[in-house]
N, C-alpha and C. Protein backbone atom coordinates (compact mmCIF):
# COMPACT_ATOMS: atom_id res chain seq x y z
N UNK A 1 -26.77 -20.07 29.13
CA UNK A 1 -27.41 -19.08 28.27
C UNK A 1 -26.54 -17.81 28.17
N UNK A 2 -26.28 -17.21 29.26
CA UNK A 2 -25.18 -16.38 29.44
C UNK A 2 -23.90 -16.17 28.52
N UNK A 3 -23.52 -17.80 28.77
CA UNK A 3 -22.03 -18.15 27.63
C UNK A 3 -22.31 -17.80 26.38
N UNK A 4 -23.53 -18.37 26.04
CA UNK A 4 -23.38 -18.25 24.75
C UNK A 4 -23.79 -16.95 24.42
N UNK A 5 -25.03 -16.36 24.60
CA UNK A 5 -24.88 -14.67 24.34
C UNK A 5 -22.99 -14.21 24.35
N UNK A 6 -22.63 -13.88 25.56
CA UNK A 6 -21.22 -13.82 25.09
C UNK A 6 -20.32 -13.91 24.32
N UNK A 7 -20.41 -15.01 24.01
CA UNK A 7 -19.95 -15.82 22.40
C UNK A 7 -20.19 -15.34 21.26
N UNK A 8 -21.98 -15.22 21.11
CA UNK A 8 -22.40 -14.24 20.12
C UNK A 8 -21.65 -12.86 19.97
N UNK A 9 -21.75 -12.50 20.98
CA UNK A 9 -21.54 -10.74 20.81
C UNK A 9 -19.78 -10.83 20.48
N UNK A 10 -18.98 -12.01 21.15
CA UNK A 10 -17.68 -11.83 20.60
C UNK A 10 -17.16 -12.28 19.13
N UNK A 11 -17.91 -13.34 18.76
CA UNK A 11 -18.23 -13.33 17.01
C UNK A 11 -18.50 -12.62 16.28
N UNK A 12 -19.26 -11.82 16.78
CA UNK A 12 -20.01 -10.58 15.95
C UNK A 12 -19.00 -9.15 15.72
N UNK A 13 -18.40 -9.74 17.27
CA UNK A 13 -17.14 -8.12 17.34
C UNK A 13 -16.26 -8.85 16.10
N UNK A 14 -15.69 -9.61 16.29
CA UNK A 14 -14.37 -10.37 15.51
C UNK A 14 -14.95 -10.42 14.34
N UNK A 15 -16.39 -10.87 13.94
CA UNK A 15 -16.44 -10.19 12.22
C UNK A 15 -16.47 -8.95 12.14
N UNK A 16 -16.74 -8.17 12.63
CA UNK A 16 -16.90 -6.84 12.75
C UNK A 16 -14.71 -6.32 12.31
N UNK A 17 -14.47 -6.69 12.71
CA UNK A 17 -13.05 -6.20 12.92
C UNK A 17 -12.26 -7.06 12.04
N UNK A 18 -12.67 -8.03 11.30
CA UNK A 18 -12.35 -8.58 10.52
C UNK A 18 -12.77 -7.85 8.89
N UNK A 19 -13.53 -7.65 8.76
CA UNK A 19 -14.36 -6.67 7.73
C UNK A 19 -13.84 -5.46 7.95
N UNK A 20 -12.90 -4.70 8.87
CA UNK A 20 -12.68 -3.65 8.89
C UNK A 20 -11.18 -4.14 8.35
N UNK A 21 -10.80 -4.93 9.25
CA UNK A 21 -9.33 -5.09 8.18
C UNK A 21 -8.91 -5.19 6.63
N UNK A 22 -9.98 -6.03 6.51
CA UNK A 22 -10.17 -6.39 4.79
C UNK A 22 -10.28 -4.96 4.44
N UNK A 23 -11.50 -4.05 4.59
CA UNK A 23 -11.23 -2.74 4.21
C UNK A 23 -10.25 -2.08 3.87
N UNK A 24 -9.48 -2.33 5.06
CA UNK A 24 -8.40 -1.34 5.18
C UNK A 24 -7.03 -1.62 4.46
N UNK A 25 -6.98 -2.89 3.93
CA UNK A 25 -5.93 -3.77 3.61
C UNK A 25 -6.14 -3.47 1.68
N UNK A 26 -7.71 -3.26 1.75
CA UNK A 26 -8.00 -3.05 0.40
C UNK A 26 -8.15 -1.89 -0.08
N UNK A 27 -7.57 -0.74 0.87
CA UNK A 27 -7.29 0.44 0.45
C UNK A 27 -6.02 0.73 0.15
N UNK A 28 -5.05 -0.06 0.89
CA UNK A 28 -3.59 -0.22 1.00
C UNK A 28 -3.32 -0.78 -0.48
N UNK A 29 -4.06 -2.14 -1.03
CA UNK A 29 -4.17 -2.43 -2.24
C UNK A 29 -3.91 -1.58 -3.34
N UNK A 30 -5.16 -0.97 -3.36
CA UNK A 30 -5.91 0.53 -4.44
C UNK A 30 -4.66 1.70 -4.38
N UNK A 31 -4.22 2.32 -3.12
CA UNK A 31 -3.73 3.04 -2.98
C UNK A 31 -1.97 3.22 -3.83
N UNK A 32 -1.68 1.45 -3.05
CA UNK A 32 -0.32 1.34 -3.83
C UNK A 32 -0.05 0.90 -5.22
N UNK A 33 -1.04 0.32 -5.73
CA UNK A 33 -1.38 0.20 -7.42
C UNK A 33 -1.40 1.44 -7.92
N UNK A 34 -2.17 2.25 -7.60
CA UNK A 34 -1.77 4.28 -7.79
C UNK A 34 -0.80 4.86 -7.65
N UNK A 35 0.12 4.35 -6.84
CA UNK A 35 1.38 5.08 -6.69
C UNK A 35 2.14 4.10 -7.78
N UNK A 36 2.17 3.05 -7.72
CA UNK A 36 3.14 2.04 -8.68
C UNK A 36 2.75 2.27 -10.25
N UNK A 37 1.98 2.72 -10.16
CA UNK A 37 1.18 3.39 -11.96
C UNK A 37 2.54 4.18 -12.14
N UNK A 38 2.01 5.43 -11.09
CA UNK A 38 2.75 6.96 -11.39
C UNK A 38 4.40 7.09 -11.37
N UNK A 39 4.83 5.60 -10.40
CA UNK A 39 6.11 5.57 -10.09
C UNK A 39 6.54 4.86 -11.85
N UNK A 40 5.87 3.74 -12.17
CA UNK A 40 6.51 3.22 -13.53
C UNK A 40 6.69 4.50 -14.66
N UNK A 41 5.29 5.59 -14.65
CA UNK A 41 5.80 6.16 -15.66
C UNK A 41 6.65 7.45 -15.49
N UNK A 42 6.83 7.26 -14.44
CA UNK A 42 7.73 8.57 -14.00
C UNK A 42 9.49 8.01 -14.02
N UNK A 43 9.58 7.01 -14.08
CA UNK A 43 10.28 6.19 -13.79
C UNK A 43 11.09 5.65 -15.45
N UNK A 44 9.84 5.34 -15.89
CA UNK A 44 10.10 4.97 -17.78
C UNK A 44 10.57 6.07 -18.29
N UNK A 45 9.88 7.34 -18.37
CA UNK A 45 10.45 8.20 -18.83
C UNK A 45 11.69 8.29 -18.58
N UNK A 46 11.75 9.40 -17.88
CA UNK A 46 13.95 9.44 -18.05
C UNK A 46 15.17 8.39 -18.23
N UNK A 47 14.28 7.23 -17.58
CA UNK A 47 15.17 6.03 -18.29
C UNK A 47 15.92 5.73 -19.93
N UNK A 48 14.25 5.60 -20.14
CA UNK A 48 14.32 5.47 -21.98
C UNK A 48 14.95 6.71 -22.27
N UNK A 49 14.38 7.88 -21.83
CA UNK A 49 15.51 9.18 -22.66
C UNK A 49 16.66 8.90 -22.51
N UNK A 50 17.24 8.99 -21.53
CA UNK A 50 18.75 8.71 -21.23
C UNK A 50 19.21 7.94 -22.43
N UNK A 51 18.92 6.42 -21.92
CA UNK A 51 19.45 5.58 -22.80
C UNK A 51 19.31 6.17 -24.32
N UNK A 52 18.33 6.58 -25.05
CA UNK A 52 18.64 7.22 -26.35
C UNK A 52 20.10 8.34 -26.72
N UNK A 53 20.03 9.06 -25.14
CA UNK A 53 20.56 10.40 -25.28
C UNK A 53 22.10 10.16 -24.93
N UNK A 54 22.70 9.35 -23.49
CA UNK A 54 23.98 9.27 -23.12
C UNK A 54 24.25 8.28 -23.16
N UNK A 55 25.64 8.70 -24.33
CA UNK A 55 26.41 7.34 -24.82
C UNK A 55 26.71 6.66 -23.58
N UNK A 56 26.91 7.33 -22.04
CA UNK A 56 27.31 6.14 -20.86
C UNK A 56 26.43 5.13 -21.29
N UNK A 57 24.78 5.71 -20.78
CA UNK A 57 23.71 4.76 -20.86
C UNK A 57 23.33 4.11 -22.20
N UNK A 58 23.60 4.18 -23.07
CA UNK A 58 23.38 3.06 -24.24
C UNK A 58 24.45 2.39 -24.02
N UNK A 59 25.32 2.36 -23.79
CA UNK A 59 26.82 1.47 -23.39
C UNK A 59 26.56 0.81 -22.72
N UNK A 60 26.01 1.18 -20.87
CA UNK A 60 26.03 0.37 -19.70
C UNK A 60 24.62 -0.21 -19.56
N UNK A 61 23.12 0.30 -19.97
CA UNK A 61 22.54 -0.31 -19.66
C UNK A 61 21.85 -0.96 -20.72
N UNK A 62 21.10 -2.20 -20.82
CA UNK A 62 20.92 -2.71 -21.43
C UNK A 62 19.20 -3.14 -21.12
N UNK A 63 18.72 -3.78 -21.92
CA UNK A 63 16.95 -3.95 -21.38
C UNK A 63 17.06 -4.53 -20.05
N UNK A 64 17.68 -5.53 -19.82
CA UNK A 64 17.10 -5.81 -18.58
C UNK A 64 17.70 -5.00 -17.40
N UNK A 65 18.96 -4.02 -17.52
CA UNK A 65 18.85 -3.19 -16.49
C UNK A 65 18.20 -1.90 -16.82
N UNK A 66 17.24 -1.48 -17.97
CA UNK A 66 16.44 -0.41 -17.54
C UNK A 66 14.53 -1.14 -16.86
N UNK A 67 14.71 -2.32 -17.48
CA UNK A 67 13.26 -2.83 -16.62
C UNK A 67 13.74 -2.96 -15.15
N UNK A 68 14.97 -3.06 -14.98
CA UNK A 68 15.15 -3.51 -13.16
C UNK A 68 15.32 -2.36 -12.62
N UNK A 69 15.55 -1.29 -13.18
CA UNK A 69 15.34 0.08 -12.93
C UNK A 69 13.47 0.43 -12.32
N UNK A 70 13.02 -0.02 -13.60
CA UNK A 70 11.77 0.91 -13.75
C UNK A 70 10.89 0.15 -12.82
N UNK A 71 11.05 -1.65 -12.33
CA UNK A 71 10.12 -2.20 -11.61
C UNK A 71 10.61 -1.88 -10.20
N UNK A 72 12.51 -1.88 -9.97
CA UNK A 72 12.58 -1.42 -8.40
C UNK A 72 11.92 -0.29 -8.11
N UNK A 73 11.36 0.67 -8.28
CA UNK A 73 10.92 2.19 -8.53
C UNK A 73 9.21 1.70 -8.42
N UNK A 74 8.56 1.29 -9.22
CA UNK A 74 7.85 0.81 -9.18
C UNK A 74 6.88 -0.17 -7.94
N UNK A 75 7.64 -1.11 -7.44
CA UNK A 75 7.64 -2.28 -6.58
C UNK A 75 7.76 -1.45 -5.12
N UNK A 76 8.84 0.02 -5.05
CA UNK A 76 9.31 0.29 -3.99
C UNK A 76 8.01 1.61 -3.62
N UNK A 77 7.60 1.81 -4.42
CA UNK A 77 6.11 2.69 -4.17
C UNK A 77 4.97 2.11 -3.84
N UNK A 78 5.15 0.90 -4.60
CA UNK A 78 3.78 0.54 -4.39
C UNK A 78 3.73 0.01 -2.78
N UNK A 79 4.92 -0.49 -2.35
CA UNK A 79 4.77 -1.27 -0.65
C UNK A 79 5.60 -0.05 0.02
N UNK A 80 5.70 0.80 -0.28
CA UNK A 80 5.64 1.88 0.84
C UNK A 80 4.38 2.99 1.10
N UNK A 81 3.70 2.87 0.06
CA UNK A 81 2.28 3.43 -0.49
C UNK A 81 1.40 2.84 0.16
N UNK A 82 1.35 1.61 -0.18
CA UNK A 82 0.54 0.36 0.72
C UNK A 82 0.55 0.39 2.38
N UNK A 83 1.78 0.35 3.15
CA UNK A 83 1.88 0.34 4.30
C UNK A 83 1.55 1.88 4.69
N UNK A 84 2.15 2.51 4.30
CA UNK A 84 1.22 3.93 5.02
C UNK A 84 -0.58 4.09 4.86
N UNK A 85 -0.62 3.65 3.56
CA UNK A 85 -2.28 4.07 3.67
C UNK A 85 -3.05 3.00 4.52
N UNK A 86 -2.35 1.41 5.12
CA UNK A 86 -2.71 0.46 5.81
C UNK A 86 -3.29 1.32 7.09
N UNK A 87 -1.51 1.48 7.54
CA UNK A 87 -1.42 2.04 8.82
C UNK A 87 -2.45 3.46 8.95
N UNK A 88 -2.38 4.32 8.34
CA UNK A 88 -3.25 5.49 8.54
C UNK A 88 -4.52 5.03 9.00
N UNK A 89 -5.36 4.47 7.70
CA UNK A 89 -6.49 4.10 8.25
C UNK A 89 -6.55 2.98 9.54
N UNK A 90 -5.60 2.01 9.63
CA UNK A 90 -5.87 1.83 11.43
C UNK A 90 -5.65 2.57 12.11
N UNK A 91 -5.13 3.50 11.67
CA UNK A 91 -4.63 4.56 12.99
C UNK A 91 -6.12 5.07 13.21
N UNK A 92 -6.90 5.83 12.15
CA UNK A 92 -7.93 6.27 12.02
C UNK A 92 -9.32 5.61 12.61
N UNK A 93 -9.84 4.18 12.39
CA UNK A 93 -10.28 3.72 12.87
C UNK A 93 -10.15 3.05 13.99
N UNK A 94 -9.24 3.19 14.63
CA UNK A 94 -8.99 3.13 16.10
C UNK A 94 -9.45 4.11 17.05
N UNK A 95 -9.13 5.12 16.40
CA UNK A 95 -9.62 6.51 17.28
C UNK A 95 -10.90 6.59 17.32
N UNK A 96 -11.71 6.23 16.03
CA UNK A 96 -13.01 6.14 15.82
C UNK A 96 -13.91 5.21 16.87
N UNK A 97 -13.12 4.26 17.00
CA UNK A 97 -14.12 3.06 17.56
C UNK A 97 -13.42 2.97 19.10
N UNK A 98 -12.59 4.33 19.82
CA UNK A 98 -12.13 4.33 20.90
C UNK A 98 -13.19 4.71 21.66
N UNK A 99 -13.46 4.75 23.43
CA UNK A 99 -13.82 4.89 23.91
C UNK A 99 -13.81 6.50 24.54
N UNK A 100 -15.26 6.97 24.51
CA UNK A 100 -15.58 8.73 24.44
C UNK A 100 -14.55 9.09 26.03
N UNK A 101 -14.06 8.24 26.78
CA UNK A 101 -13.42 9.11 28.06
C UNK A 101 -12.40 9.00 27.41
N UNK A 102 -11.40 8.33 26.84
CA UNK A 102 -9.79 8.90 26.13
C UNK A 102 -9.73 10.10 25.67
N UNK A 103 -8.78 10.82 25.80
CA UNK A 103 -8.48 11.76 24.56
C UNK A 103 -6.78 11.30 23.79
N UNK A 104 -7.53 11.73 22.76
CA UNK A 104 -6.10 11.23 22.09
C UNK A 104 -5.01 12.89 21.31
């Protein structure tokens, strides 16, 4: 009887902490889709001007090196965006669900 109470309460933790990951994984989501927005159009812009404006850049780049421009820029926000807002909030909910004698 024992065991299994046990069992229970460690199922219950492990969904518990499983549902917190998903959370947190789905803020990392949200977060870096927001930055990869702001990075493409921050990113599109001066591209496309350029290329209109300096004869280098109408010479050297061509469509597919201003899209490999605008998605590395893009791609590189969104998973550095992602991993910080991951990590924060575990950082955060760790402290939360730490035990009241630590100090951190």
């Amino acid at each position: 009887m024992a065991k299994n109470v046990a069992q229970s309460a460690t199922l219950a933790s492990l969904d518990q902490k499983l549902a917190l990951a998903k959370r947190c994984s789905h803020e990392g989501v949200v977060a870096g889709a927001k930055a990869a927005i702001v990075a493409t159009i921050a990113t599109a812009i001066p591209t496309l001007a350029s290329v209109r404006m300096l004869p280098w850049a109408k010479a050297n780049l061509n469509h597919t090196a201003q899209a490999l421009i605008i998605s590395t820029a893009a791609g590189a926000a969104y998973f550095i965006v992602a991993d910080k807002t991951v990590l924060a909030t575990a950082r955060k909910n760790s402290f939360k669900h730490a035990p009241n004698n630590m100090e951190a």
